[in-house]
C-alpha atoms as a PDB file:
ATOM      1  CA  UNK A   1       0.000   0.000   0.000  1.00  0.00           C
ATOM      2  CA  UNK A   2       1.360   3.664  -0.806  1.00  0.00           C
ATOM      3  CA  UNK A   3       0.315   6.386   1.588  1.00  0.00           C
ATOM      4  CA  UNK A   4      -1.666   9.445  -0.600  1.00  0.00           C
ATOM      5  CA  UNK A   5      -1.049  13.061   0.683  1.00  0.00           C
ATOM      6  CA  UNK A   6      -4.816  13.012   1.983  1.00  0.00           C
ATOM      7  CA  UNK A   7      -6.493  12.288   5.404  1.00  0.00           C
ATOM      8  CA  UNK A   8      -8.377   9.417   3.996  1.00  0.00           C
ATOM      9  CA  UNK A   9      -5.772   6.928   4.925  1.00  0.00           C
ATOM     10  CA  UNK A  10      -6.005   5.744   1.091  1.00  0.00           C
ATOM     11  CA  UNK A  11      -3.819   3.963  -0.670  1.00  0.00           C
ATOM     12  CA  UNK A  12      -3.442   1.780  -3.513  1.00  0.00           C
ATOM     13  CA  UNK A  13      -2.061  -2.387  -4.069  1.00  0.00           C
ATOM     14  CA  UNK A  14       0.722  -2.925  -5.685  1.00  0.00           C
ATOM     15  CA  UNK A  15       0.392  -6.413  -7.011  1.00  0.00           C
ATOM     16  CA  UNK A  16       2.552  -9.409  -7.590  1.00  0.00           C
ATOM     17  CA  UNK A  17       0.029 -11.987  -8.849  1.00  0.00           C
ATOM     18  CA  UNK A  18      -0.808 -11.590 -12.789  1.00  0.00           C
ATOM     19  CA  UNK A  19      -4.240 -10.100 -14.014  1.00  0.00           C
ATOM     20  CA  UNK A  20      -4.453  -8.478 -10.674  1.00  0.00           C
ATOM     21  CA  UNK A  21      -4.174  -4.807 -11.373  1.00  0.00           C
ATOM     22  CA  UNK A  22      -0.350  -5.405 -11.859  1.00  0.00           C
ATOM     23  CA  UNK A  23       0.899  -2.221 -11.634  1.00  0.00           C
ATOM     24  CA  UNK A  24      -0.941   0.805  -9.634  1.00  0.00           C
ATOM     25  CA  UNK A  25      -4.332  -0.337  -9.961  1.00  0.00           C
ATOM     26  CA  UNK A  26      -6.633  -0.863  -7.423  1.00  0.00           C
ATOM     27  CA  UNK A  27      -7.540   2.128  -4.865  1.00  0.00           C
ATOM     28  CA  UNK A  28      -8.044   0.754  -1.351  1.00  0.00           C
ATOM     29  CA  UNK A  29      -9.172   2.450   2.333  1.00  0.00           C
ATOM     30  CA  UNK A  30      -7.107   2.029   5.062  1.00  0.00           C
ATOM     31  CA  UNK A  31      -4.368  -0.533   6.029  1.00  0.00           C
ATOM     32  CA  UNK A  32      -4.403  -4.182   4.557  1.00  0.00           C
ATOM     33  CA  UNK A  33      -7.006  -6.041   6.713  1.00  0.00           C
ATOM     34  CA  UNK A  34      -8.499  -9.752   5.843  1.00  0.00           C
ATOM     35  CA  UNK A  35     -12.280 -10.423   7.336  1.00  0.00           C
ATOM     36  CA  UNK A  36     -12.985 -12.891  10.034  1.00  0.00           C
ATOM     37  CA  UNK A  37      -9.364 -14.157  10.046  1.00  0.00           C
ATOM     38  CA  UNK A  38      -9.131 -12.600  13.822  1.00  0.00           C
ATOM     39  CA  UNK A  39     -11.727 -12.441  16.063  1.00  0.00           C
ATOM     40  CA  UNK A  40     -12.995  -8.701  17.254  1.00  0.00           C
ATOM     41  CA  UNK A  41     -11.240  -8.941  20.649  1.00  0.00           C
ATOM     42  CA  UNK A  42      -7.752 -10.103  18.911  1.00  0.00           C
ATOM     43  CA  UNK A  43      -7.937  -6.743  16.532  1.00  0.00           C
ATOM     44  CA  UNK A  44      -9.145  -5.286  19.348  1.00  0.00           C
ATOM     45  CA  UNK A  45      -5.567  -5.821  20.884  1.00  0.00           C
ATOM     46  CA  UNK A  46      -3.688  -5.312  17.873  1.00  0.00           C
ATOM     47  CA  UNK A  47      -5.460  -2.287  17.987  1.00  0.00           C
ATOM     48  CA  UNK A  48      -3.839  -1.218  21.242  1.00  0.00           C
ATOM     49  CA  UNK A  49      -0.447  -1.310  19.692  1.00  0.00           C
ATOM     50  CA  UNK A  50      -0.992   0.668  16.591  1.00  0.00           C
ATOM     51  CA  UNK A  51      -2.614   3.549  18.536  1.00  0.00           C
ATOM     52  CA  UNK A  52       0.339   3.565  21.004  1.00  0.00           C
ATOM     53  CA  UNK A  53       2.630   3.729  18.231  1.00  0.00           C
ATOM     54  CA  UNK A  54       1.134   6.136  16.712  1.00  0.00           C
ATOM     55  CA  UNK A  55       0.614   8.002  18.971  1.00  0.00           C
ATOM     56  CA  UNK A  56       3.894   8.438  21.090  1.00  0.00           C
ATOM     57  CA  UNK A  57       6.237   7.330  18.272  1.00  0.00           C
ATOM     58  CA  UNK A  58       4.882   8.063  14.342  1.00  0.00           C
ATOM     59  CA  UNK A  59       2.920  11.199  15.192  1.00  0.00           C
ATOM     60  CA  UNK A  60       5.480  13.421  17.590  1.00  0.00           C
ATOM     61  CA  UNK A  61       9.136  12.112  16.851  1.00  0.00           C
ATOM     62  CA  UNK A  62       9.209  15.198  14.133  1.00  0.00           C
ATOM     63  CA  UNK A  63       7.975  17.471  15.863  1.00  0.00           C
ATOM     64  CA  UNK A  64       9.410  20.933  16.725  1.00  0.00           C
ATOM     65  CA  UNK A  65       8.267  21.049  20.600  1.00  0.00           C
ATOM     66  CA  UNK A  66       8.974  17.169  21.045  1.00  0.00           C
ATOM     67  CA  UNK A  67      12.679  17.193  20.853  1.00  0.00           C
ATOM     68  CA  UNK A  68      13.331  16.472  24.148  1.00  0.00           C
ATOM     69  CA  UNK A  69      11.739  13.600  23.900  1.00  0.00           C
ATOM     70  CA  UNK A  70      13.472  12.393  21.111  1.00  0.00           C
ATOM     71  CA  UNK A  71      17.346  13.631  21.139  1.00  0.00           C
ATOM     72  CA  UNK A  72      19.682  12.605  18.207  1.00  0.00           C
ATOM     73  CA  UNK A  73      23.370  12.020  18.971  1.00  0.00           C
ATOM     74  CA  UNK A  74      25.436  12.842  16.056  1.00  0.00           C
ATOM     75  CA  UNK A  75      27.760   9.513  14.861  1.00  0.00           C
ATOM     76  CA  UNK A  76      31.906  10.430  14.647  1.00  0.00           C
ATOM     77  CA  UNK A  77      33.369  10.058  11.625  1.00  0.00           C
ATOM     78  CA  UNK A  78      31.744   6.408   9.916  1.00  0.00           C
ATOM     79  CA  UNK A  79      29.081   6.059  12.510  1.00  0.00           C
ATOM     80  CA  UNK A  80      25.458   6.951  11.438  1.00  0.00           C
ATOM     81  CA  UNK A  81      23.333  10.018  13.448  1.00  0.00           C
ATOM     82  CA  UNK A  82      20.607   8.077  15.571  1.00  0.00           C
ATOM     83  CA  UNK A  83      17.131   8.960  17.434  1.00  0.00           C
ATOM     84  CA  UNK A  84      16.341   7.764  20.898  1.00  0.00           C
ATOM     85  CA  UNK A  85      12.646   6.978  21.589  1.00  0.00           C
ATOM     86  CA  UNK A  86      12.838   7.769  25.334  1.00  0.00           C
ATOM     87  CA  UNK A  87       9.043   8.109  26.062  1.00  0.00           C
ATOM     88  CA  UNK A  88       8.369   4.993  23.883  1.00  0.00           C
ATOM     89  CA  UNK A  89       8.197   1.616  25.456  1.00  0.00           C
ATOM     90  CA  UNK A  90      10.576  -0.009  23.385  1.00  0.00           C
ATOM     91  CA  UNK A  91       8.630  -3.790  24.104  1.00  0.00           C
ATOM     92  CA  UNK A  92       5.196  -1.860  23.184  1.00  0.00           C
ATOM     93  CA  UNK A  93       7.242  -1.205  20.046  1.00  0.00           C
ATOM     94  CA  UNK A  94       8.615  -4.627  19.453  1.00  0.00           C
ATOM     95  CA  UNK A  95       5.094  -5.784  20.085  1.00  0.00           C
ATOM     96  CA  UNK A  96       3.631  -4.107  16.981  1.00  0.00           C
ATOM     97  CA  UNK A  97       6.240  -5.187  14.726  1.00  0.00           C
ATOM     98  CA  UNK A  98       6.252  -8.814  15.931  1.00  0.00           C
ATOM     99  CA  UNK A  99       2.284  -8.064  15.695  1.00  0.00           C
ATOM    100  CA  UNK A 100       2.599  -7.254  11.812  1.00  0.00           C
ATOM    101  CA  UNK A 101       4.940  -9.404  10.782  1.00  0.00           C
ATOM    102  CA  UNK A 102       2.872 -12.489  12.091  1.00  0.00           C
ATOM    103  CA  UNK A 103      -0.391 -11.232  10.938  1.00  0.00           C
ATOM    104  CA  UNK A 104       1.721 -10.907   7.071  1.00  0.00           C
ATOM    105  CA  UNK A 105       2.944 -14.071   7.795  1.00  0.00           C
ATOM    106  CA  UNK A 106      -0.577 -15.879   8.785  1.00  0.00           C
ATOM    107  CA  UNK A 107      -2.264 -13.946   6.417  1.00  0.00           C
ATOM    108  CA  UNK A 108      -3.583 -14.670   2.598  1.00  0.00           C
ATOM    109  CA  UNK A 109      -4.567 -11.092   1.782  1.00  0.00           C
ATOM    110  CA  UNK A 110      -3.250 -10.473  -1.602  1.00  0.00           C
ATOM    111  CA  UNK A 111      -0.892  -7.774  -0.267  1.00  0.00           C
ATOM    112  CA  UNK A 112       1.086 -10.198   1.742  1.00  0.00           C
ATOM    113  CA  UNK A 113       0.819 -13.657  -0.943  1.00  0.00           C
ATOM    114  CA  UNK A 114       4.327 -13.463  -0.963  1.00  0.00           C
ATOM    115  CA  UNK A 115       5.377 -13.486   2.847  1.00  0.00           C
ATOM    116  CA  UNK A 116       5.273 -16.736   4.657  1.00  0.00           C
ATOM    117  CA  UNK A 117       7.962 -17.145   7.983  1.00  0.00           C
ATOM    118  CA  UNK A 118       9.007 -20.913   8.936  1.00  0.00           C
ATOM    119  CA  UNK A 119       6.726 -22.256  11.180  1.00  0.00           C
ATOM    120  CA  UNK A 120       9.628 -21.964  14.088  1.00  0.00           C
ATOM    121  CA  UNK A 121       9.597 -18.240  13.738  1.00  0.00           C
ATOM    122  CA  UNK A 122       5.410 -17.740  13.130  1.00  0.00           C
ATOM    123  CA  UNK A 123       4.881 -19.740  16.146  1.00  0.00           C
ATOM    124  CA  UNK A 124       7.449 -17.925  18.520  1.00  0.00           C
ATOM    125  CA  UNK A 125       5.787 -14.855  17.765  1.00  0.00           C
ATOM    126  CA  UNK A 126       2.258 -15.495  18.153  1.00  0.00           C
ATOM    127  CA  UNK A 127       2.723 -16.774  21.735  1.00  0.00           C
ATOM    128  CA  UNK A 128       4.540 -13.935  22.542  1.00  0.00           C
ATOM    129  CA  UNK A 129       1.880 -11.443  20.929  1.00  0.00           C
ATOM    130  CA  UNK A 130      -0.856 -13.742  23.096  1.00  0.00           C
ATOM    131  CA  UNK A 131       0.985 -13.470  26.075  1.00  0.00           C
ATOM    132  CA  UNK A 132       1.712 -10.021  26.307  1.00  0.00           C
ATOM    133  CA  UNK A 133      -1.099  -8.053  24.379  1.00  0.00           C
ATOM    134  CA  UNK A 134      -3.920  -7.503  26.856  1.00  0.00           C
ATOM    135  CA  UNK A 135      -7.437  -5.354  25.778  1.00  0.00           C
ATOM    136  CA  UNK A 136      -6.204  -2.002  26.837  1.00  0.00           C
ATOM    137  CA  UNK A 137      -3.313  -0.090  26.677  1.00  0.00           C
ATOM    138  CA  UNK A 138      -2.990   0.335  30.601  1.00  0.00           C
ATOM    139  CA  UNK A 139      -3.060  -3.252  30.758  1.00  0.00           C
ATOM    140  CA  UNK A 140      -0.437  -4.065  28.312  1.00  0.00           C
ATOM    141  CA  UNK A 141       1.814  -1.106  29.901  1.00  0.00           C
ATOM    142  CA  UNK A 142       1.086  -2.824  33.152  1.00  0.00           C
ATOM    143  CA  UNK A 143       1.908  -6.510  32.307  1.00  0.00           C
ATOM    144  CA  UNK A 144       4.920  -5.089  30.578  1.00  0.00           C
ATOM    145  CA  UNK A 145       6.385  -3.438  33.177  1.00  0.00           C
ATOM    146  CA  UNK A 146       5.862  -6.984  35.864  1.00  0.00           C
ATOM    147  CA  UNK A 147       6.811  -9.260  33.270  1.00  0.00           C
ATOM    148  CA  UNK A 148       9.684  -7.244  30.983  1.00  0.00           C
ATOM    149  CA  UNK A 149      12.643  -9.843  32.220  1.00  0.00           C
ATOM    150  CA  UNK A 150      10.622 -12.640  30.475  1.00  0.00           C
ATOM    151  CA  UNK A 151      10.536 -10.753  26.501  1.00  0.00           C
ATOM    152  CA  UNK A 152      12.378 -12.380  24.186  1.00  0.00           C
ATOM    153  CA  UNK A 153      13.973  -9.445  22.540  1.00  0.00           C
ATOM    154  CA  UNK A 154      14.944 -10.428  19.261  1.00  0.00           C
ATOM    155  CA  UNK A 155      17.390  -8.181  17.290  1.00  0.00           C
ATOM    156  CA  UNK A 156      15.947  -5.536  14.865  1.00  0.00           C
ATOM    157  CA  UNK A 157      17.898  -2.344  13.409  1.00  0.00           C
ATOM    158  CA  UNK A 158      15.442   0.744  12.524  1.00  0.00           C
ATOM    159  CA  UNK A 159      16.302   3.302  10.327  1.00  0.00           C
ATOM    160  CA  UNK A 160      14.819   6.523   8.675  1.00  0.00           C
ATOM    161  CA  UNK A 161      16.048   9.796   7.216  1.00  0.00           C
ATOM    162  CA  UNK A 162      16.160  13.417   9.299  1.00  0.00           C
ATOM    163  CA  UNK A 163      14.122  15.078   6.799  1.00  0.00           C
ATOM    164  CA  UNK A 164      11.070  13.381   6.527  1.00  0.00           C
ATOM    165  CA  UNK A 165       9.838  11.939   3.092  1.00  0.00           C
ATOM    166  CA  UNK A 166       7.275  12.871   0.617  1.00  0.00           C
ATOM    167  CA  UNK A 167       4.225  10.216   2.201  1.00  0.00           C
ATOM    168  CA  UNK A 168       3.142   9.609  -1.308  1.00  0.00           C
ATOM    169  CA  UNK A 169       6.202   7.368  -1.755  1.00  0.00           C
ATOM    170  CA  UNK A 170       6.226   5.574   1.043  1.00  0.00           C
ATOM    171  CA  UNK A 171       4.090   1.949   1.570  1.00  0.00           C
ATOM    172  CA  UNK A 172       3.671  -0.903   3.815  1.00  0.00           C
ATOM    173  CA  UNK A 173       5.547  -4.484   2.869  1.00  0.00           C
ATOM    174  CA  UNK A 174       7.396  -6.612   4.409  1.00  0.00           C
ATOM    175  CA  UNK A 175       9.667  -9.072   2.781  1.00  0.00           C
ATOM    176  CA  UNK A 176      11.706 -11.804   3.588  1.00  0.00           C
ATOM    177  CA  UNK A 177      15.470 -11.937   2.959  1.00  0.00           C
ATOM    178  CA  UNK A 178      15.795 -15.676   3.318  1.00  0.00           C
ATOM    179  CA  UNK A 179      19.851 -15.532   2.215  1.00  0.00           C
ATOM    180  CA  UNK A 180      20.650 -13.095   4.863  1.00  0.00           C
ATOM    181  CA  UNK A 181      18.134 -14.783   7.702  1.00  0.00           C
ATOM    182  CA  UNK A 182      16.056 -11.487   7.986  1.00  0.00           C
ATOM    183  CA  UNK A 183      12.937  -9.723   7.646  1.00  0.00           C
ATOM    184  CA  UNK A 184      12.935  -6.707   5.749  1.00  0.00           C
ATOM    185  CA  UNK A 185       9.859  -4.280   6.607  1.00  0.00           C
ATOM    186  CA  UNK A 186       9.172  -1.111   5.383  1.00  0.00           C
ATOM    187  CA  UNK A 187       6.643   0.707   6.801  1.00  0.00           C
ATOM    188  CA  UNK A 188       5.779   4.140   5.602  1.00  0.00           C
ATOM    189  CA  UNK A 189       8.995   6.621   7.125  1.00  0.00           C
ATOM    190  CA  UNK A 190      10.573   3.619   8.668  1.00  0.00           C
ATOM    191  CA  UNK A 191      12.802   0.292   7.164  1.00  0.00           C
ATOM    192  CA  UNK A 192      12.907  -2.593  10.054  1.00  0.00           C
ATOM    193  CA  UNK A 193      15.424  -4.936   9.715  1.00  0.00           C
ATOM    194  CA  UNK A 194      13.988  -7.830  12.062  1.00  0.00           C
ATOM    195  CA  UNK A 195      16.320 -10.962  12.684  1.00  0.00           C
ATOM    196  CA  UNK A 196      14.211 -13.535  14.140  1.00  0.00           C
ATOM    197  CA  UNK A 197      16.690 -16.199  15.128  1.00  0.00           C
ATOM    198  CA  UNK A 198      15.497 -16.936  18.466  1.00  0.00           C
ATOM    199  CA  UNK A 199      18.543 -18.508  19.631  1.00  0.00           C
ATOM    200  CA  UNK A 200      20.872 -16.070  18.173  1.00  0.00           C
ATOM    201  CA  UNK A 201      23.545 -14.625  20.374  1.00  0.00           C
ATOM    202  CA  UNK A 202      21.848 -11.127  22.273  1.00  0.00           C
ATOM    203  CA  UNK A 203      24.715  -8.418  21.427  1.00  0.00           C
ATOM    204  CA  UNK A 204      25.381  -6.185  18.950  1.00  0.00           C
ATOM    205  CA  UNK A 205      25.203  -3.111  20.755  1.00  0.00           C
ATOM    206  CA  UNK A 206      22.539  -0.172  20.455  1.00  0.00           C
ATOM    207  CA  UNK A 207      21.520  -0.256  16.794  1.00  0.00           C
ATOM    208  CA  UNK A 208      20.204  -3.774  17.452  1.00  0.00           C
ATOM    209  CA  UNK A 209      17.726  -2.313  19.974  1.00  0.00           C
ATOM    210  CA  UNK A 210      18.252  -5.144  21.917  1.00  0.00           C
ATOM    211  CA  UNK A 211      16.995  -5.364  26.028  1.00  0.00           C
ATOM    212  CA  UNK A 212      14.813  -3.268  27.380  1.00  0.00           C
ATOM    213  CA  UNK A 213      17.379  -0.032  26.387  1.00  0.00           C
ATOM    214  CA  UNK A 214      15.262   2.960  24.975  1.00  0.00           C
ATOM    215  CA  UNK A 215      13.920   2.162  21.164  1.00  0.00           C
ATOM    216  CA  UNK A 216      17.137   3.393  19.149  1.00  0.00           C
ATOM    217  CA  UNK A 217      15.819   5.016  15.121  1.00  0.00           C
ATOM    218  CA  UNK A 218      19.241   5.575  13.184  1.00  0.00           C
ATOM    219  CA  UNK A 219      19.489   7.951  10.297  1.00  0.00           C
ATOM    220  CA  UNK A 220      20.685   7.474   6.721  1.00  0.00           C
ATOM    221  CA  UNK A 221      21.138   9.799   3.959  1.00  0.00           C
ATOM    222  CA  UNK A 222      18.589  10.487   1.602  1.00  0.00           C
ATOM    223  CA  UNK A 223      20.249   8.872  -1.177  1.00  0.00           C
ATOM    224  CA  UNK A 224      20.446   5.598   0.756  1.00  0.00           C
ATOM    225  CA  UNK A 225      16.733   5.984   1.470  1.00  0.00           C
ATOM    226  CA  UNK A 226      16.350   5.794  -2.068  1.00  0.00           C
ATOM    227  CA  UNK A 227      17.976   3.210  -2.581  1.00  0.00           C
ATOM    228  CA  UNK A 228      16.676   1.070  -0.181  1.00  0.00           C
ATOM    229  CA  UNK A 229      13.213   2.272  -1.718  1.00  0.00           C
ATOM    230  CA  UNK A 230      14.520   1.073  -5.028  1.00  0.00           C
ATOM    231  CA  UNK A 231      15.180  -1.982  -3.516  1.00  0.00           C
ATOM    232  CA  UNK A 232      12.154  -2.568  -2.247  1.00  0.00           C
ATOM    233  CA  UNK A 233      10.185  -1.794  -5.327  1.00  0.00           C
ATOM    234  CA  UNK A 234      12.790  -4.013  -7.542  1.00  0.00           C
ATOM    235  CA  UNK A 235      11.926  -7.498  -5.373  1.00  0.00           C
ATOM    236  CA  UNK A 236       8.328  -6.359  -6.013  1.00  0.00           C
ATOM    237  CA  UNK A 237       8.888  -6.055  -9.669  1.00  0.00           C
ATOM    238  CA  UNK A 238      10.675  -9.218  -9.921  1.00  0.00           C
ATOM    239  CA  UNK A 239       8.562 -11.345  -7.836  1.00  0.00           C
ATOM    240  CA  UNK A 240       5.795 -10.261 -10.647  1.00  0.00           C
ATOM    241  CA  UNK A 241       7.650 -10.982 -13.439  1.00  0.00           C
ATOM    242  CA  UNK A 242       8.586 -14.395 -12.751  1.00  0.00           C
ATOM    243  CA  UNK A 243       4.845 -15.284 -11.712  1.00  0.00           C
ATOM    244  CA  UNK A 244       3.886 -13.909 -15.348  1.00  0.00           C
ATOM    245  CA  UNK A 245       6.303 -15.814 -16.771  1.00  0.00           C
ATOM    246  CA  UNK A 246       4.893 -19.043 -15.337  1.00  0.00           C
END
């Protein structure tokens, strides 16, 4: 889905599958949703972590008055400029992108045909989402905070550029980089890079947002934004071809 400059929340499919709109086609509302694959009170939870995100995380990190909240240390020399989150709950955070990634993964919306994690990944995750994600935010925050030691934090860099990005170029995929053993997400401003190799080594310092340390955002150039966007829109176009191709 690609974000339009309006306050509809419209956007429009970008398929893979052939005779399906292939290229910009179809005009939909809202973010990718599949009926009566959840019941109301589980997107009633998942619903608790998109509003928090958005909320104290999407909706204030640019802004003017908030950038207390949010300081950026400046990298020396090779190291990258990053954000840090420090009124964002980093596990609230981890929540919704363990939350999107599994629903991608269990989902057959056409959006997400192409996404499917092992089984010893999809599982992880969705006892971890059922565990932790209660019905209201208060709850969650609350559970959280008594149970935090127990949250398997599994690495994930997040990155973004200073100057934000024209929203009618951005969209919502994620993809799965099965050479490299990662999950590739890009979601509107921000590109997750999710490892989910539950018994992988916990280290790798702050980038890897790893613990219960404040949710870490690092910056990259515009240039490499485009490229990653590039990227992005590259696998798309390649996954199509081949399927047209037979």
């Amino acid at each position: 889905m690609i974000i339009t400059d309006n306050n509809q929340r419209e956007g429009w499919l970008l398929s893979t599958t052939p005779n399906k709109h292939k290229k910009l086609g179809v005009r939909v509302q809202d973010s990718p949703k599949q009926d009566y694959l959840f019941c109301p009170e589980c997107e009633s939870r998942f619903g608790v972590l998109e509003r928090y995100v958005a909320n104290h995380l999407y909706n204030r990190f640019r802004e003017q008055n908030a950038t207390q909240d949010f300081p950026i240390t400046r990298g020396k020399e090779q190291e990258v400029d990053h954000l840090t989150a420090l009124k964002v709950d980093p596990i609230m955070f981890k929540l919704f992108i363990y939350s999107f990634v599994w629903r991608a993964s269990v989902s057959t919306h056409l959006v997400f045909n192409n996404f499917k994690l092992p089984l010893e990944v999809e599982e992880p995750l969705r006892e971890v989402l059922d565990k932790f994600l209660k019905d209201t935010e208060p709850n969650t925050l609350s559970y959280i905070q008594k149970h935090a030691s127990e949250f398997p934090h599994l690495p994930m860099n997040i990155v973004t550029t200073e100057v934000a990005t024209n929203a009618t170029s951005n969209f919502l995929q994620p993809l799965l980089d099965t050479v490299n053993g990662k999950v590739l997400l890009y979601a509107n401003e921000f590109i997750v890079f999710l490892y989910p190799d539950w018994n992988a080594p916990r280290q790798g310092g702050q980038a890897y947002n790893l613990a219960d340390s404040p949710l870490t955002i690092s910056f990259v150039s515009q240039q490499d934004w485009n490229q990653l966007h590039h990227m992005f829109i590259d696998y798309l176009s390649g996954i199509s071809d081949k399927v047209n191709m037979g």
